[in-house]
C-alpha atoms as a PDB file:
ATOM      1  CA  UNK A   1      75.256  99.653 140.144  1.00  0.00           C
ATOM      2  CA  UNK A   2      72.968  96.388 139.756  1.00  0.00           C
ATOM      3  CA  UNK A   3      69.411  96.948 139.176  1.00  0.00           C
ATOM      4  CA  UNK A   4      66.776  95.014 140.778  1.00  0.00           C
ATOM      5  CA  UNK A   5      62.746  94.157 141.115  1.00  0.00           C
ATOM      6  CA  UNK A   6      61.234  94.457 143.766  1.00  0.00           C
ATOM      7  CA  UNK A   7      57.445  94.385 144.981  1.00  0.00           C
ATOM      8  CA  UNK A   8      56.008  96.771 147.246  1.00  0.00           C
ATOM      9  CA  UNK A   9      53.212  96.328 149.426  1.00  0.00           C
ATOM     10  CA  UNK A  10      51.026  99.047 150.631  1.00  0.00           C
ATOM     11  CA  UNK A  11      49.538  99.610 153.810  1.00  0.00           C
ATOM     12  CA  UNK A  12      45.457  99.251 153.588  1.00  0.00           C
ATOM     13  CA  UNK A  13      45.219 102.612 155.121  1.00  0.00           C
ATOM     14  CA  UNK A  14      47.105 103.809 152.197  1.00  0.00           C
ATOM     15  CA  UNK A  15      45.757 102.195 148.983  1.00  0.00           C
ATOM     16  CA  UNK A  16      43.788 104.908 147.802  1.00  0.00           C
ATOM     17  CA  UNK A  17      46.851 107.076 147.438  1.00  0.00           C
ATOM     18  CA  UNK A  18      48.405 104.763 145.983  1.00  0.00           C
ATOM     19  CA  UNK A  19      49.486 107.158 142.926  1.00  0.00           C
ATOM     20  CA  UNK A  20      51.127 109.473 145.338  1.00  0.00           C
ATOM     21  CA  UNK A  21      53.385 106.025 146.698  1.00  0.00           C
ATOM     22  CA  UNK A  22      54.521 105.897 143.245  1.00  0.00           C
ATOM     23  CA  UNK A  23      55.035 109.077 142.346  1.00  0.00           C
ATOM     24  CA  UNK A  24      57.513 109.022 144.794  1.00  0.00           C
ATOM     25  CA  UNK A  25      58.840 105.986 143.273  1.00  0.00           C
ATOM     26  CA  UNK A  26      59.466 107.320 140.214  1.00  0.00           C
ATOM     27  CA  UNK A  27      61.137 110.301 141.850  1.00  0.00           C
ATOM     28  CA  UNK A  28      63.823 108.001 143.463  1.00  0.00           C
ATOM     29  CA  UNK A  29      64.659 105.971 140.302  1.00  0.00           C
ATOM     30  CA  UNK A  30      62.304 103.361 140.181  1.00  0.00           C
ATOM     31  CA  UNK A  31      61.461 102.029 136.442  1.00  0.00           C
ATOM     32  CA  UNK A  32      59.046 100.051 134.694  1.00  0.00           C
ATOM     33  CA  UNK A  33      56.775 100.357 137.518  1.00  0.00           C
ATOM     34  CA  UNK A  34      52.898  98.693 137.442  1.00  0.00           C
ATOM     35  CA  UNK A  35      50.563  99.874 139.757  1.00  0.00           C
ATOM     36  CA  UNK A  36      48.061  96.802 141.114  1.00  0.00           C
ATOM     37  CA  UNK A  37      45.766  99.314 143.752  1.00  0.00           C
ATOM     38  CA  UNK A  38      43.235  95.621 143.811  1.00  0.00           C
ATOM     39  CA  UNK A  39      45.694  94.171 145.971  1.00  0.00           C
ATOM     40  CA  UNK A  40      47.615  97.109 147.483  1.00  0.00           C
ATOM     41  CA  UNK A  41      50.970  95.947 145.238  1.00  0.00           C
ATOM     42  CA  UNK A  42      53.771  97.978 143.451  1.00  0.00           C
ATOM     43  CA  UNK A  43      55.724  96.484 141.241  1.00  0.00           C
ATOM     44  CA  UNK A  44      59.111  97.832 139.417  1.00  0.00           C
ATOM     45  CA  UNK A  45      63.303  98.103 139.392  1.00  0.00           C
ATOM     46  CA  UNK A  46      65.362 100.208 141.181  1.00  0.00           C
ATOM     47  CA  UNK A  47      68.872 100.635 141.721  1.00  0.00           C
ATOM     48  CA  UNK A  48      69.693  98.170 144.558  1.00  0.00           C
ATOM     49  CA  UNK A  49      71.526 100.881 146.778  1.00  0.00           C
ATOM     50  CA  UNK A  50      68.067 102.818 147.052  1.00  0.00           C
ATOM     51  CA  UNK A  51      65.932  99.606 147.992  1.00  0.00           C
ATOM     52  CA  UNK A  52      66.671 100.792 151.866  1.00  0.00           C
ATOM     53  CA  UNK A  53      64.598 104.000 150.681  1.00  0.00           C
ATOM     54  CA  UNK A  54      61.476 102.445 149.706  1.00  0.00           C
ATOM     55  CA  UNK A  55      61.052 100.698 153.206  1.00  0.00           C
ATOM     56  CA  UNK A  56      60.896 104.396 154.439  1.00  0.00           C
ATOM     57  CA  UNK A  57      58.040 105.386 152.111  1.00  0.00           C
ATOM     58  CA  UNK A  58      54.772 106.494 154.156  1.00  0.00           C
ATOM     59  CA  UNK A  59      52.440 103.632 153.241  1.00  0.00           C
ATOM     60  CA  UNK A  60      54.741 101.128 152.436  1.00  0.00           C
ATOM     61  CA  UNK A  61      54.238  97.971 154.647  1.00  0.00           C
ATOM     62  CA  UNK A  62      56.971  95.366 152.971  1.00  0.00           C
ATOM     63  CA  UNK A  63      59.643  95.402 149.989  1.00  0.00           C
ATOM     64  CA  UNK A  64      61.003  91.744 148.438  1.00  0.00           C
ATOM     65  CA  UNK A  65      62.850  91.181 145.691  1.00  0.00           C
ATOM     66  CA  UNK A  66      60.820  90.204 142.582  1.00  0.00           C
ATOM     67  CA  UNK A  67      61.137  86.634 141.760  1.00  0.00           C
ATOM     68  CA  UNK A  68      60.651  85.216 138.080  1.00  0.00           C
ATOM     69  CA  UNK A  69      58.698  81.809 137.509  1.00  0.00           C
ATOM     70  CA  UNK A  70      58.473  80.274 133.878  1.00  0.00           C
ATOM     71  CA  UNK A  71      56.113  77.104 134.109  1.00  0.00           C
ATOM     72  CA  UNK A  72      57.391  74.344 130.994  1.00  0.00           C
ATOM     73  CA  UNK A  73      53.913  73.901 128.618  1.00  0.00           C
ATOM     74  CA  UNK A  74      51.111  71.678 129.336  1.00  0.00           C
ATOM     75  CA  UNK A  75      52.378  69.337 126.655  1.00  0.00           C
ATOM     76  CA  UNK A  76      56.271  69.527 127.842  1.00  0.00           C
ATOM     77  CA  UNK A  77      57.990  66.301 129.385  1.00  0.00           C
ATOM     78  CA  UNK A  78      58.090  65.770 132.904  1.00  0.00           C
ATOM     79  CA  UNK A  79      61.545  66.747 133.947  1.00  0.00           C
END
C-alpha cells in the first residue's frame, strides 16, 4: 500500500459543490485534503489503488499526481 498526492480538478459546472466532491473524498480514504474552490482544485493523498476511483467522481474533470518543487534561496549559488 503506497500512498500518494494527487490534485483534482473540478468541472466548472461543479465548483460550487465543491464540498460535496470532497466529502466523498474523504469517504474513500483521501487525507490531508485542501479545498482551493478559486480555481476549481482538490488537493490531498490517497492510497494509490483507489486513484482509479476519483476519476469516476461526478465533477471531477482530471487527477495527476502531486509534484513537489523546492526553489534554492535568492542568495544560494548557482548550481
Amino acid at each position: 500500500m503506497t500512498t500518494v498526492s494527487l490534485l483534482v480538478s473540478v468541472t466548472e459546472e461543479y465548483l460550487d459543490r465543491m464540498p460535496e466532491i470532497v466529502q466523498t473524498l474523504e469517504s474513500i480514504g483521501m487525507t490531508n485534503i485542501q479545498s482551493m474552490e478559486a480555481v476549481g482544485v482538490i488537493t490531498g493523498s490517497l492510497d494509490d489503488s483507489k486513484v482509479s476511483d476519483v476519476s469516476d467522481i461526478e465533477g471531477v474533470a482530471q487527477v495527476k499526481p502531486s509534484r513537489e518543487i523546492q526553489i534554492l534561496p535568492p542568495d544560494s549559488e548557482i548550481q
